[in-house]
PDB file of N, CA and C in Angstrom:
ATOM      1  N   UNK A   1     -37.337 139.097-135.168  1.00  0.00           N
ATOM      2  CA  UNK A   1     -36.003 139.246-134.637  1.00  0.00           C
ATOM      3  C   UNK A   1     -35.888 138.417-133.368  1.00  0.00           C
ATOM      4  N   UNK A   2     -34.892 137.399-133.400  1.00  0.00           N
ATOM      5  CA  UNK A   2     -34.586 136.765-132.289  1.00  0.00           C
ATOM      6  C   UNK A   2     -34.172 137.477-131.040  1.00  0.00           C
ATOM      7  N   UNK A   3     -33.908 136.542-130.100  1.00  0.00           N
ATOM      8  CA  UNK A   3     -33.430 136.890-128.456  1.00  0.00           C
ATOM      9  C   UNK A   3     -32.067 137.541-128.958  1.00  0.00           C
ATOM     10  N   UNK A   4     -31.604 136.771-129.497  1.00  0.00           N
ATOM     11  CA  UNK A   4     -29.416 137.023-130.329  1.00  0.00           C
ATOM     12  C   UNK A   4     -29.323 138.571-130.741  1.00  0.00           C
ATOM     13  N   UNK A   5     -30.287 138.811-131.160  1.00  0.00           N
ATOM     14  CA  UNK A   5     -30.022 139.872-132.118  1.00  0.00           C
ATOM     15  C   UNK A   5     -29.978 141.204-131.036  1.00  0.00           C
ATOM     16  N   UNK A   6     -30.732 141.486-129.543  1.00  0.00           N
ATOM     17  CA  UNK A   6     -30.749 142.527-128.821  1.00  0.00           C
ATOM     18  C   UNK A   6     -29.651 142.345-128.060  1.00  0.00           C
ATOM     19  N   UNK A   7     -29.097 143.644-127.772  1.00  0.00           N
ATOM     20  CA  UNK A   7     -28.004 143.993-126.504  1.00  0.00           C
ATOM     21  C   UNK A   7     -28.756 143.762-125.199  1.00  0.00           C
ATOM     22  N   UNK A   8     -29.594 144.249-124.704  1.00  0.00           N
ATOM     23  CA  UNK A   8     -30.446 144.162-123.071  1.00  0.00           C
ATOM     24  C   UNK A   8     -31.911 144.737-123.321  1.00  0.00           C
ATOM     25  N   UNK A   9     -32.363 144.557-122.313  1.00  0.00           N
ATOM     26  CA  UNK A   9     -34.019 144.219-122.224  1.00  0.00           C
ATOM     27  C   UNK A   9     -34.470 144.683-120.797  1.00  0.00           C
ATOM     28  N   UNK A  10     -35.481 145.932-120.624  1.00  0.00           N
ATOM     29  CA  UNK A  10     -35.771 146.093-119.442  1.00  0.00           C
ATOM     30  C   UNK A  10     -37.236 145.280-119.621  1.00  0.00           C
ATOM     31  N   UNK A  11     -37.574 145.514-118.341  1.00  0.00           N
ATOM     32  CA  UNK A  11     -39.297 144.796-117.441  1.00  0.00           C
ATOM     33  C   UNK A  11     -39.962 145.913-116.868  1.00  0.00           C
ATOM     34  N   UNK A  12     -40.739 144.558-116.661  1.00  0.00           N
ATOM     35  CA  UNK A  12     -42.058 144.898-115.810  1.00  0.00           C
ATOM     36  C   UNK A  12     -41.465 144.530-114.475  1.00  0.00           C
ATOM     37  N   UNK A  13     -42.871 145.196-113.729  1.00  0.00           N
ATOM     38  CA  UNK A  13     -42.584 144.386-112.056  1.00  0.00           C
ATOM     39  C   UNK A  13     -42.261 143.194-111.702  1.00  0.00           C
ATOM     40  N   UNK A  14     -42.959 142.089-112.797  1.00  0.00           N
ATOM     41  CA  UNK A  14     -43.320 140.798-112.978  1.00  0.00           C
ATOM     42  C   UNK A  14     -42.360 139.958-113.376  1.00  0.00           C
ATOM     43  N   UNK A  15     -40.674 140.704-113.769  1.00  0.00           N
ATOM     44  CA  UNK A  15     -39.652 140.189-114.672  1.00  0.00           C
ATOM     45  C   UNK A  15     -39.833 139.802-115.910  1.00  0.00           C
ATOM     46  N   UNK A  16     -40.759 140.195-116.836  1.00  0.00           N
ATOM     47  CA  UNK A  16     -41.507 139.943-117.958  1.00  0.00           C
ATOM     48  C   UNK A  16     -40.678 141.107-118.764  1.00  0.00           C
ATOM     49  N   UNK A  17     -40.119 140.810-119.803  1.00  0.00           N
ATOM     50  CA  UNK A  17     -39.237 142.386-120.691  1.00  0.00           C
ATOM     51  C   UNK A  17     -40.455 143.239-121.115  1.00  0.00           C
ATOM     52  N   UNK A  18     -40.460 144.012-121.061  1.00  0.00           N
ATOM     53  CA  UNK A  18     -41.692 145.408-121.888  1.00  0.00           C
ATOM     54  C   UNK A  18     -40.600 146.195-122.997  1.00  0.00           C
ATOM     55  N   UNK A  19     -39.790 146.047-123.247  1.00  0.00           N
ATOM     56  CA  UNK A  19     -38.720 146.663-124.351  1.00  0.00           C
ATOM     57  C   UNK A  19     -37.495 145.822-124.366  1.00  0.00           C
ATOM     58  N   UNK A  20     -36.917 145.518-126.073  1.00  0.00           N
ATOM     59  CA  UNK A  20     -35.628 145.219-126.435  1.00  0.00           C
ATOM     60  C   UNK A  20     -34.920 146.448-127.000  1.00  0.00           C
ATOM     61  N   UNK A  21     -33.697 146.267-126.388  1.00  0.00           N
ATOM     62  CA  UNK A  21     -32.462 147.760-127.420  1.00  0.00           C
ATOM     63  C   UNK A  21     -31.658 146.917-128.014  1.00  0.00           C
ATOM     64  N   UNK A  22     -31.622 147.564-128.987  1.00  0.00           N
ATOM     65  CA  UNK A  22     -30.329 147.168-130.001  1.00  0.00           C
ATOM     66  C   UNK A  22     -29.700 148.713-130.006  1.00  0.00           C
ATOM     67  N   UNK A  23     -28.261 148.273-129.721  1.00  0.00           N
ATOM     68  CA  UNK A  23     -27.238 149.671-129.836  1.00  0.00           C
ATOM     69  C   UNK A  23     -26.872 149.906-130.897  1.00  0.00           C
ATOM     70  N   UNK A  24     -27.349 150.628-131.712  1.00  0.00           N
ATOM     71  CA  UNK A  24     -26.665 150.722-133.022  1.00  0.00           C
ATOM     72  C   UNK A  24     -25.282 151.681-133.586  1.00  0.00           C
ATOM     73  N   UNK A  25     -25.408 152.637-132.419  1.00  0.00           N
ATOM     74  CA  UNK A  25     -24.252 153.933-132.506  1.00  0.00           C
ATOM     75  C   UNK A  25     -23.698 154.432-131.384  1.00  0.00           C
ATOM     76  N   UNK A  26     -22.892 154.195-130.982  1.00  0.00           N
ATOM     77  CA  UNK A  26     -22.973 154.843-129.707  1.00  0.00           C
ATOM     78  C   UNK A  26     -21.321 155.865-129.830  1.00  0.00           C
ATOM     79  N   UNK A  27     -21.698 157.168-129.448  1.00  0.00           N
ATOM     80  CA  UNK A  27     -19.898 158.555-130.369  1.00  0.00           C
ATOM     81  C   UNK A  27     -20.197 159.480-129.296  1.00  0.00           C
ATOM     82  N   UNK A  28     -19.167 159.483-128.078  1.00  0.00           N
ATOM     83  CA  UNK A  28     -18.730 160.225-127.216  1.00  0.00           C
ATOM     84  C   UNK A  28     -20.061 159.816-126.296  1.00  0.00           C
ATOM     85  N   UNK A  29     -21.066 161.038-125.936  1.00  0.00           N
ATOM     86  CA  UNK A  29     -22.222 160.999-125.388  1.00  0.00           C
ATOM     87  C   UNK A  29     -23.310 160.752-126.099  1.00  0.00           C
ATOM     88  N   UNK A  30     -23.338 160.644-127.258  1.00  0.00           N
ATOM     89  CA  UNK A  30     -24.498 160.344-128.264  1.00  0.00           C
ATOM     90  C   UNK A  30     -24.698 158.932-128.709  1.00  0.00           C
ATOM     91  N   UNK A  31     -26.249 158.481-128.732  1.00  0.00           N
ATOM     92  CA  UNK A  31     -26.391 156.753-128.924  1.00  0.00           C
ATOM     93  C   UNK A  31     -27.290 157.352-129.901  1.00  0.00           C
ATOM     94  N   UNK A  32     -27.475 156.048-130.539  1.00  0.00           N
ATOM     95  CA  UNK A  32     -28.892 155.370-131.069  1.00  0.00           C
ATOM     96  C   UNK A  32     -28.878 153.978-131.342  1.00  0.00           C
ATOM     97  N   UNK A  33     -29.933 154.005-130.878  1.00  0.00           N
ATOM     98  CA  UNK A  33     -30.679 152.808-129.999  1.00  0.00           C
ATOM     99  C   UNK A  33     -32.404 152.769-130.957  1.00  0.00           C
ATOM    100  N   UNK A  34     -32.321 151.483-131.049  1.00  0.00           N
ATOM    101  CA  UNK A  34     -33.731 150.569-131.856  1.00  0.00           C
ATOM    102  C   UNK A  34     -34.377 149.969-130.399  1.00  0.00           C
ATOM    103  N   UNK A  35     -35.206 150.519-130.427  1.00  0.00           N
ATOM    104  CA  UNK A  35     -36.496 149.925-129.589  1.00  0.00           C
ATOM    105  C   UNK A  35     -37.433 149.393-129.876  1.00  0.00           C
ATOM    106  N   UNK A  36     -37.843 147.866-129.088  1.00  0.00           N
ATOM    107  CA  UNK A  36     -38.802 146.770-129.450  1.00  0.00           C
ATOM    108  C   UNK A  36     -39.846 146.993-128.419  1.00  0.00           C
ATOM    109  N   UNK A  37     -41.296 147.218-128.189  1.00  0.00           N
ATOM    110  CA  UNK A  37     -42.031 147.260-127.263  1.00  0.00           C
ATOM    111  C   UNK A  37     -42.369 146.109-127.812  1.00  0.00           C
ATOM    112  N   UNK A  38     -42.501 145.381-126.405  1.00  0.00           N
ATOM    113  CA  UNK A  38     -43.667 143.959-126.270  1.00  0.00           C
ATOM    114  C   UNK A  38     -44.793 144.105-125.554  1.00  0.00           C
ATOM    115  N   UNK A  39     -44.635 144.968-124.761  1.00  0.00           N
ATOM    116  CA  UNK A  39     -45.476 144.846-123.505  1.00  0.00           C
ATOM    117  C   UNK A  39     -45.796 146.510-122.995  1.00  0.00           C
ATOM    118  N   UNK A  40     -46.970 146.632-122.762  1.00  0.00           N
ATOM    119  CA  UNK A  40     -46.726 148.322-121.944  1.00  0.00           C
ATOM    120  C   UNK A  40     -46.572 148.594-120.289  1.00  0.00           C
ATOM    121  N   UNK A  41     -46.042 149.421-120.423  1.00  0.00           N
ATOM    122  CA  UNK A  41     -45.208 149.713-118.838  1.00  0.00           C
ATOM    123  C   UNK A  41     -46.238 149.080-117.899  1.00  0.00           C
ATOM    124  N   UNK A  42     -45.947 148.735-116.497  1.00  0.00           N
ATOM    125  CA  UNK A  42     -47.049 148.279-115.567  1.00  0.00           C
ATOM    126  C   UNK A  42     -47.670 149.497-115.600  1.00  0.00           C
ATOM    127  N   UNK A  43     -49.020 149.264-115.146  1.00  0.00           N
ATOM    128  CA  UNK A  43     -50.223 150.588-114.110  1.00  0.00           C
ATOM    129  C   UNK A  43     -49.442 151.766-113.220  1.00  0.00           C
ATOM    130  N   UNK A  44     -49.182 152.680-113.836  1.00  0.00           N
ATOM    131  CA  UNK A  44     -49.132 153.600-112.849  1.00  0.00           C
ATOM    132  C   UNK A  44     -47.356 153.966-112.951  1.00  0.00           C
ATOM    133  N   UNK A  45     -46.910 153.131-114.027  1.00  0.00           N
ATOM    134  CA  UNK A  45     -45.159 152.929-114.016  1.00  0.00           C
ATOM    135  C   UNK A  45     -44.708 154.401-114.925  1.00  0.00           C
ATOM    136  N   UNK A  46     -44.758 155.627-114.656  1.00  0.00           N
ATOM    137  CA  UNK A  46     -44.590 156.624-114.913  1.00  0.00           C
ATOM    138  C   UNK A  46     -43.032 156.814-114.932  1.00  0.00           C
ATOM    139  N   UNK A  47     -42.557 157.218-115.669  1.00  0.00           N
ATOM    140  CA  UNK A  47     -41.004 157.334-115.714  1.00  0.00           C
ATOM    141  C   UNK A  47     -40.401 158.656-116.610  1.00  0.00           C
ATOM    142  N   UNK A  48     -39.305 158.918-116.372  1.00  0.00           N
ATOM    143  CA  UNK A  48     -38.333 159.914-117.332  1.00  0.00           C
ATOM    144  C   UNK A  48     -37.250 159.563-117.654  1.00  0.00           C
ATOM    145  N   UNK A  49     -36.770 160.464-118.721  1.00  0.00           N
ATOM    146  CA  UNK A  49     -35.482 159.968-118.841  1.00  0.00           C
ATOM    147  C   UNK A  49     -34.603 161.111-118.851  1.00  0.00           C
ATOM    148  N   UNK A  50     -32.966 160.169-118.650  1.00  0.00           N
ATOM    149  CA  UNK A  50     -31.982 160.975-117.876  1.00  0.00           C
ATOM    150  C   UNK A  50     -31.684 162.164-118.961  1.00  0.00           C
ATOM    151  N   UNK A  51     -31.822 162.161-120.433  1.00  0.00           N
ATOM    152  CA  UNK A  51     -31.199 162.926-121.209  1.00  0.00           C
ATOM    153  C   UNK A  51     -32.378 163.547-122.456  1.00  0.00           C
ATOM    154  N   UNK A  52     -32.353 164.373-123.301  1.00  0.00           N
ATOM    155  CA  UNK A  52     -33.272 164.657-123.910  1.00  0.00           C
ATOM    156  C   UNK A  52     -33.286 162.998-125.528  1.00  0.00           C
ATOM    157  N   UNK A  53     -34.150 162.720-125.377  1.00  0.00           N
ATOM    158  CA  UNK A  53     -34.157 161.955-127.106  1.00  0.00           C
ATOM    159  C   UNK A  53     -35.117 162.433-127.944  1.00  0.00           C
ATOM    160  N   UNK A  54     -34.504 161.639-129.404  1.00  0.00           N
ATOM    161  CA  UNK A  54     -35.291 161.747-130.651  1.00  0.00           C
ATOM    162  C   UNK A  54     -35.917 160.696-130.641  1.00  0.00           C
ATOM    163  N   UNK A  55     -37.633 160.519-130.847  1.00  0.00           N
ATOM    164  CA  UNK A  55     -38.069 159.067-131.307  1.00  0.00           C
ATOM    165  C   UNK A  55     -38.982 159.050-132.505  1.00  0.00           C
ATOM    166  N   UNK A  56     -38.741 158.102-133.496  1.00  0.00           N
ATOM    167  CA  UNK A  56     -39.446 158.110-134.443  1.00  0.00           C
ATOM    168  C   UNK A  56     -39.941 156.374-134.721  1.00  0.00           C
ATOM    169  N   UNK A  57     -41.312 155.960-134.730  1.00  0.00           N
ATOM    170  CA  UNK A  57     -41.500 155.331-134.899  1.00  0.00           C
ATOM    171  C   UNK A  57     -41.578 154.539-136.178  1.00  0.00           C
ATOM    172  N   UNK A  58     -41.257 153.450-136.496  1.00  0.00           N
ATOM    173  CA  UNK A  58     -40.850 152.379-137.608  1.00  0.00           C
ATOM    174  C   UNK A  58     -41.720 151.928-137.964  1.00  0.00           C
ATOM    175  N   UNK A  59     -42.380 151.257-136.976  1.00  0.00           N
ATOM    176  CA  UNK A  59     -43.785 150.735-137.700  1.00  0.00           C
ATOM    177  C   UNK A  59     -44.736 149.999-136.374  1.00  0.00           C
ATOM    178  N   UNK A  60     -45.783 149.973-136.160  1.00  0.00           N
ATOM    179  CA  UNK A  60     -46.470 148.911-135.019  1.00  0.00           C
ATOM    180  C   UNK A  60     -47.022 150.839-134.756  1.00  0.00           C
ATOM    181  N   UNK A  61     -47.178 150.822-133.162  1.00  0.00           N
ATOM    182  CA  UNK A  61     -47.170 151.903-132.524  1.00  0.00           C
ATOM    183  C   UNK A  61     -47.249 151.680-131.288  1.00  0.00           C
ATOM    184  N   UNK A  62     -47.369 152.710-130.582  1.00  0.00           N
ATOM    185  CA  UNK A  62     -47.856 152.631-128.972  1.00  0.00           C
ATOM    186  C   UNK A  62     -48.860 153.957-128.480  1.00  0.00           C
ATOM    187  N   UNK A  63     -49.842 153.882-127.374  1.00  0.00           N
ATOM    188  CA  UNK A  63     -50.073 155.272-126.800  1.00  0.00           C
ATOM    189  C   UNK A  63     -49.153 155.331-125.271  1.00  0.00           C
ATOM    190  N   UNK A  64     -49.096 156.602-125.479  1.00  0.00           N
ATOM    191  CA  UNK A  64     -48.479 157.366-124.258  1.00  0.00           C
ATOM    192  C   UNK A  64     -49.303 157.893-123.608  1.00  0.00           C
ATOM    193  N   UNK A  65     -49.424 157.802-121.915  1.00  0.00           N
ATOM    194  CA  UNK A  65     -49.876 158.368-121.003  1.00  0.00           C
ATOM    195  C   UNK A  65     -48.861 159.269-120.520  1.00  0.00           C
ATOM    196  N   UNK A  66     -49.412 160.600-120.258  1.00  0.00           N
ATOM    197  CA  UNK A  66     -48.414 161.903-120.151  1.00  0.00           C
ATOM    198  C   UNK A  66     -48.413 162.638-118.863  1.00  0.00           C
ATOM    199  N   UNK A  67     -47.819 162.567-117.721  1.00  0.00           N
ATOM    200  CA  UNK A  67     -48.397 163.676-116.879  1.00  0.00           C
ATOM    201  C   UNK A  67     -48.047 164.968-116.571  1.00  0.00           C
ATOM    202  N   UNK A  68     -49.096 165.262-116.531  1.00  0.00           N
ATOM    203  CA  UNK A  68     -49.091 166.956-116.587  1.00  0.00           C
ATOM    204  C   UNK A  68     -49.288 167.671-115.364  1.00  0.00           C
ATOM    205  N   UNK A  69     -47.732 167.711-115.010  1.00  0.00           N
ATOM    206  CA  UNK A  69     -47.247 168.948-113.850  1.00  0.00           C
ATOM    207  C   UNK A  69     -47.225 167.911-112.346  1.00  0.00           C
ATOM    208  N   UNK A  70     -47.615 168.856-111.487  1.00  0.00           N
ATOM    209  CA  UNK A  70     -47.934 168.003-110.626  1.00  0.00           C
ATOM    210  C   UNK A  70     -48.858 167.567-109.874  1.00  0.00           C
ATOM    211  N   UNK A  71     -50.158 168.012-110.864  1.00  0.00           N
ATOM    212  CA  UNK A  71     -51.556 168.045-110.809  1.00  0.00           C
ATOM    213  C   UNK A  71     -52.274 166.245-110.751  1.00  0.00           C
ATOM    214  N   UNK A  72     -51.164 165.488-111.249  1.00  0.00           N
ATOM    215  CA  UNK A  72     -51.927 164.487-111.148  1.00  0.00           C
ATOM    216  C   UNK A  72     -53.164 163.988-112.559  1.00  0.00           C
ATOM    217  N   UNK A  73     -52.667 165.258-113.518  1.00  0.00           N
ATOM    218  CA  UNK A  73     -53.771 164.674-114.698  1.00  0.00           C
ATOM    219  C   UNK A  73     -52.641 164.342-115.554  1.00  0.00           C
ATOM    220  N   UNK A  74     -53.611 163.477-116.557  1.00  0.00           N
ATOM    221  CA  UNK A  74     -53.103 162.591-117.794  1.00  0.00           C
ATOM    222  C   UNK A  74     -53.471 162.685-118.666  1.00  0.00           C
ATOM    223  N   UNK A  75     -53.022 162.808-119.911  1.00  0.00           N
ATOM    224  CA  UNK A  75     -53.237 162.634-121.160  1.00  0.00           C
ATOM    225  C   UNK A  75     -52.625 161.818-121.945  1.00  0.00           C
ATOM    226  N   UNK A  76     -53.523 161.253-123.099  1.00  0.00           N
ATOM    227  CA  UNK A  76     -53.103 159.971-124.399  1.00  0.00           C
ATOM    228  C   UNK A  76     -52.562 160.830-125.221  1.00  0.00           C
ATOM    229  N   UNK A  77     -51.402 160.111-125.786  1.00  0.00           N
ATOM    230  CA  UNK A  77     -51.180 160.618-127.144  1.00  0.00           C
ATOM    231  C   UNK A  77     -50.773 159.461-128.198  1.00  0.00           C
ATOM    232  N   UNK A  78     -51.356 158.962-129.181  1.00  0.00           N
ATOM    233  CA  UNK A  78     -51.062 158.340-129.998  1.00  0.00           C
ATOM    234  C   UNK A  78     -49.742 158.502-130.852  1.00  0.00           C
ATOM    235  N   UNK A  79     -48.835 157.342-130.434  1.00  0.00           N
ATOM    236  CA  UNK A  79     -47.549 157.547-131.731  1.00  0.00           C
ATOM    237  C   UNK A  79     -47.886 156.033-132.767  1.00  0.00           C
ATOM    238  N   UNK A  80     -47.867 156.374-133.765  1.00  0.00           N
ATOM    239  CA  UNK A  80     -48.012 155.705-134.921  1.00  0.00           C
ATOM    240  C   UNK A  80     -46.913 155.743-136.171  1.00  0.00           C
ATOM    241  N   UNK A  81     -46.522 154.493-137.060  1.00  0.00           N
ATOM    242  CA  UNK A  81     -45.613 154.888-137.786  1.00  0.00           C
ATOM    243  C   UNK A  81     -45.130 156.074-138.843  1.00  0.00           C
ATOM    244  N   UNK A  82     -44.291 156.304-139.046  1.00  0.00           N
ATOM    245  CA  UNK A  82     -43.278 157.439-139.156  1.00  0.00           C
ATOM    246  C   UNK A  82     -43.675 159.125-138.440  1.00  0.00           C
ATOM    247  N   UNK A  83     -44.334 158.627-136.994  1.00  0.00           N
ATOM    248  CA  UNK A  83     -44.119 159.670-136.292  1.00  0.00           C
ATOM    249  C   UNK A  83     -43.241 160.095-135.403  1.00  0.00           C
ATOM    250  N   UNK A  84     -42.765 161.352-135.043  1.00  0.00           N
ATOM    251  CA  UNK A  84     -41.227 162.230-134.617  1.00  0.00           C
ATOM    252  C   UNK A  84     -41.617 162.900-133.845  1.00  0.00           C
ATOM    253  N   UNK A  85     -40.880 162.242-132.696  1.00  0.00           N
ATOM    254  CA  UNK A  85     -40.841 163.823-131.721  1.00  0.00           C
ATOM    255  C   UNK A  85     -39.422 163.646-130.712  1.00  0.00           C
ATOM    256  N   UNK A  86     -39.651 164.626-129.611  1.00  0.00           N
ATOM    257  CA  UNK A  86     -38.806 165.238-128.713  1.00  0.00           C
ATOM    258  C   UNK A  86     -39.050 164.605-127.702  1.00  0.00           C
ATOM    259  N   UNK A  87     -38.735 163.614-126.577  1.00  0.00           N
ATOM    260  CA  UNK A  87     -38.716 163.746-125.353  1.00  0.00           C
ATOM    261  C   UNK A  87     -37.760 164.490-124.513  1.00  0.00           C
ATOM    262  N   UNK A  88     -37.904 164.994-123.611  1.00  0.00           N
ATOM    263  CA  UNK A  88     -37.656 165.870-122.814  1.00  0.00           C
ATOM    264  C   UNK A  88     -37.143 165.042-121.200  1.00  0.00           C
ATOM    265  N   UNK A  89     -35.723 165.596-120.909  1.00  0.00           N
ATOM    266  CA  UNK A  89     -35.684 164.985-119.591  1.00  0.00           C
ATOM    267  C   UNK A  89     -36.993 164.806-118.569  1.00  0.00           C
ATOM    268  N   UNK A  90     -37.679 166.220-118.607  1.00  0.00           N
ATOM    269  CA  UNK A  90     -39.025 166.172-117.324  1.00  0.00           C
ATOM    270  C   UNK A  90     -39.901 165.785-117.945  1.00  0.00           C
ATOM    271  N   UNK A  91     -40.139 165.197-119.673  1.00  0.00           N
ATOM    272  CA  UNK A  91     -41.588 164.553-119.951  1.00  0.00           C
ATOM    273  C   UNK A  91     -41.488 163.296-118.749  1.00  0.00           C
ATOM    274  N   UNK A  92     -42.809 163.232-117.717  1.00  0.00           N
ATOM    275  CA  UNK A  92     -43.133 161.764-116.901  1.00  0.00           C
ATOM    276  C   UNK A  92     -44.383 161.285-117.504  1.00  0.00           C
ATOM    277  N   UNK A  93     -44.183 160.240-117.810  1.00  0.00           N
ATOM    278  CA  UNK A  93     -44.681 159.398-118.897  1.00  0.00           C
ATOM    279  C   UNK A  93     -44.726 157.389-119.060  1.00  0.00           C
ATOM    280  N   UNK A  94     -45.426 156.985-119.676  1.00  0.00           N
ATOM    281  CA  UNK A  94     -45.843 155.866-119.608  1.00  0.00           C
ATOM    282  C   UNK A  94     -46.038 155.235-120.730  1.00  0.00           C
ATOM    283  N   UNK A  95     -45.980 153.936-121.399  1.00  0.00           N
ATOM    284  CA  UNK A  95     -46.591 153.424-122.344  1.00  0.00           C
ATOM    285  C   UNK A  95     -47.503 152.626-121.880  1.00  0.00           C
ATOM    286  N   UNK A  96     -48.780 153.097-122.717  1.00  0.00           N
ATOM    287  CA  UNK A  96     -49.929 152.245-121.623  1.00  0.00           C
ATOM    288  C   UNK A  96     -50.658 151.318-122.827  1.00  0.00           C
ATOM    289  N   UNK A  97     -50.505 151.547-124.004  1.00  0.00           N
ATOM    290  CA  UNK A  97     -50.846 150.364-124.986  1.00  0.00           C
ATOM    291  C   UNK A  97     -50.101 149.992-126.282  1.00  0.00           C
ATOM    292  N   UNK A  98     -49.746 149.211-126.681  1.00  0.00           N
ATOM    293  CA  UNK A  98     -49.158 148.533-127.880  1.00  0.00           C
ATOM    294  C   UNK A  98     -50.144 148.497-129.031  1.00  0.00           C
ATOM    295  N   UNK A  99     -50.011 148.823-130.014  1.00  0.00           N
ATOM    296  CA  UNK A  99     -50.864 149.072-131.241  1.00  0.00           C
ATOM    297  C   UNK A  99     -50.133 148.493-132.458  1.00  0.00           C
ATOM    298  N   UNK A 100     -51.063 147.863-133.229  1.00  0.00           N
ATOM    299  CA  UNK A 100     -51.020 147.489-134.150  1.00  0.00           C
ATOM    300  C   UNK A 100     -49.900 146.562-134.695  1.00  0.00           C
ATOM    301  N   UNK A 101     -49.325 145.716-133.387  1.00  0.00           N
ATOM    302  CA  UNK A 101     -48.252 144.908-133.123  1.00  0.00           C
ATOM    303  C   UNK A 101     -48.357 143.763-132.310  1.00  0.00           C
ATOM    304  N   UNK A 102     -47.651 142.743-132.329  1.00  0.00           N
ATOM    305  CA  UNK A 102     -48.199 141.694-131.307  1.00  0.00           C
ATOM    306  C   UNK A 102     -47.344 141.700-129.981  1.00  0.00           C
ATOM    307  N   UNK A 103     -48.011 141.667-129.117  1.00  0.00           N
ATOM    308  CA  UNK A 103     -47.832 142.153-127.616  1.00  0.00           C
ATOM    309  C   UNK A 103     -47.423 140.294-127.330  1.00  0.00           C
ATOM    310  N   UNK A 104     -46.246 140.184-126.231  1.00  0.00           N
ATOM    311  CA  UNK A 104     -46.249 139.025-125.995  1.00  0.00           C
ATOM    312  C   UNK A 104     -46.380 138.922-124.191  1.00  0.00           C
TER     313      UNK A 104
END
């Protein structure tokens, strides 16, 4: 899939994109949105998001670094294709590797 084909593209620290969206639906407050990982978040780039989502992966994968509370520990969790879950506004979280896909 070309550059043409995505709506916007966030980064890294580095201005380097780590994800493409394509908007595919977007009805009152509700989207869906196709996500391209290229790249995994910088070191330490822990983040949340503003609303609860659904994610199910298509195909490639990624692991997630998870943190837990405010203890400062972490855990991996492997998402791989046609796996489903819940994120949660307070999951703080990371993508820390690209799997089985080519990373650019």
């Amino acid at each position: 899939m070309n550059g043409l084909f995505w709506d916007e593209w966030r980064g890294s620290f580095d201005g380097r994109p780590q994800m493409f969206i394509k908007r595919l639906l977007h009805v009152v407050r509700w989207r869906l949105d196709l996500h391209k990982f290229v790249r995994p978040d910088d070191p330490d780039c822990f983040h949340t998001h503003p609303a609860y989502a659904l994610r199910l992966v298509l195909w490639g994968g990624y692991e997630e670094e998870v943190e837990i509370g405010t203890t400062a520990l972490i855990y991996h969790r492997i998402w791989g294709p046609l796996n489903f879950g819940i994120v949660r506004p307070e999951l703080c979280h990371r993508i820390s590797k690209i799997l089985n896909g080519v990373s650019s």
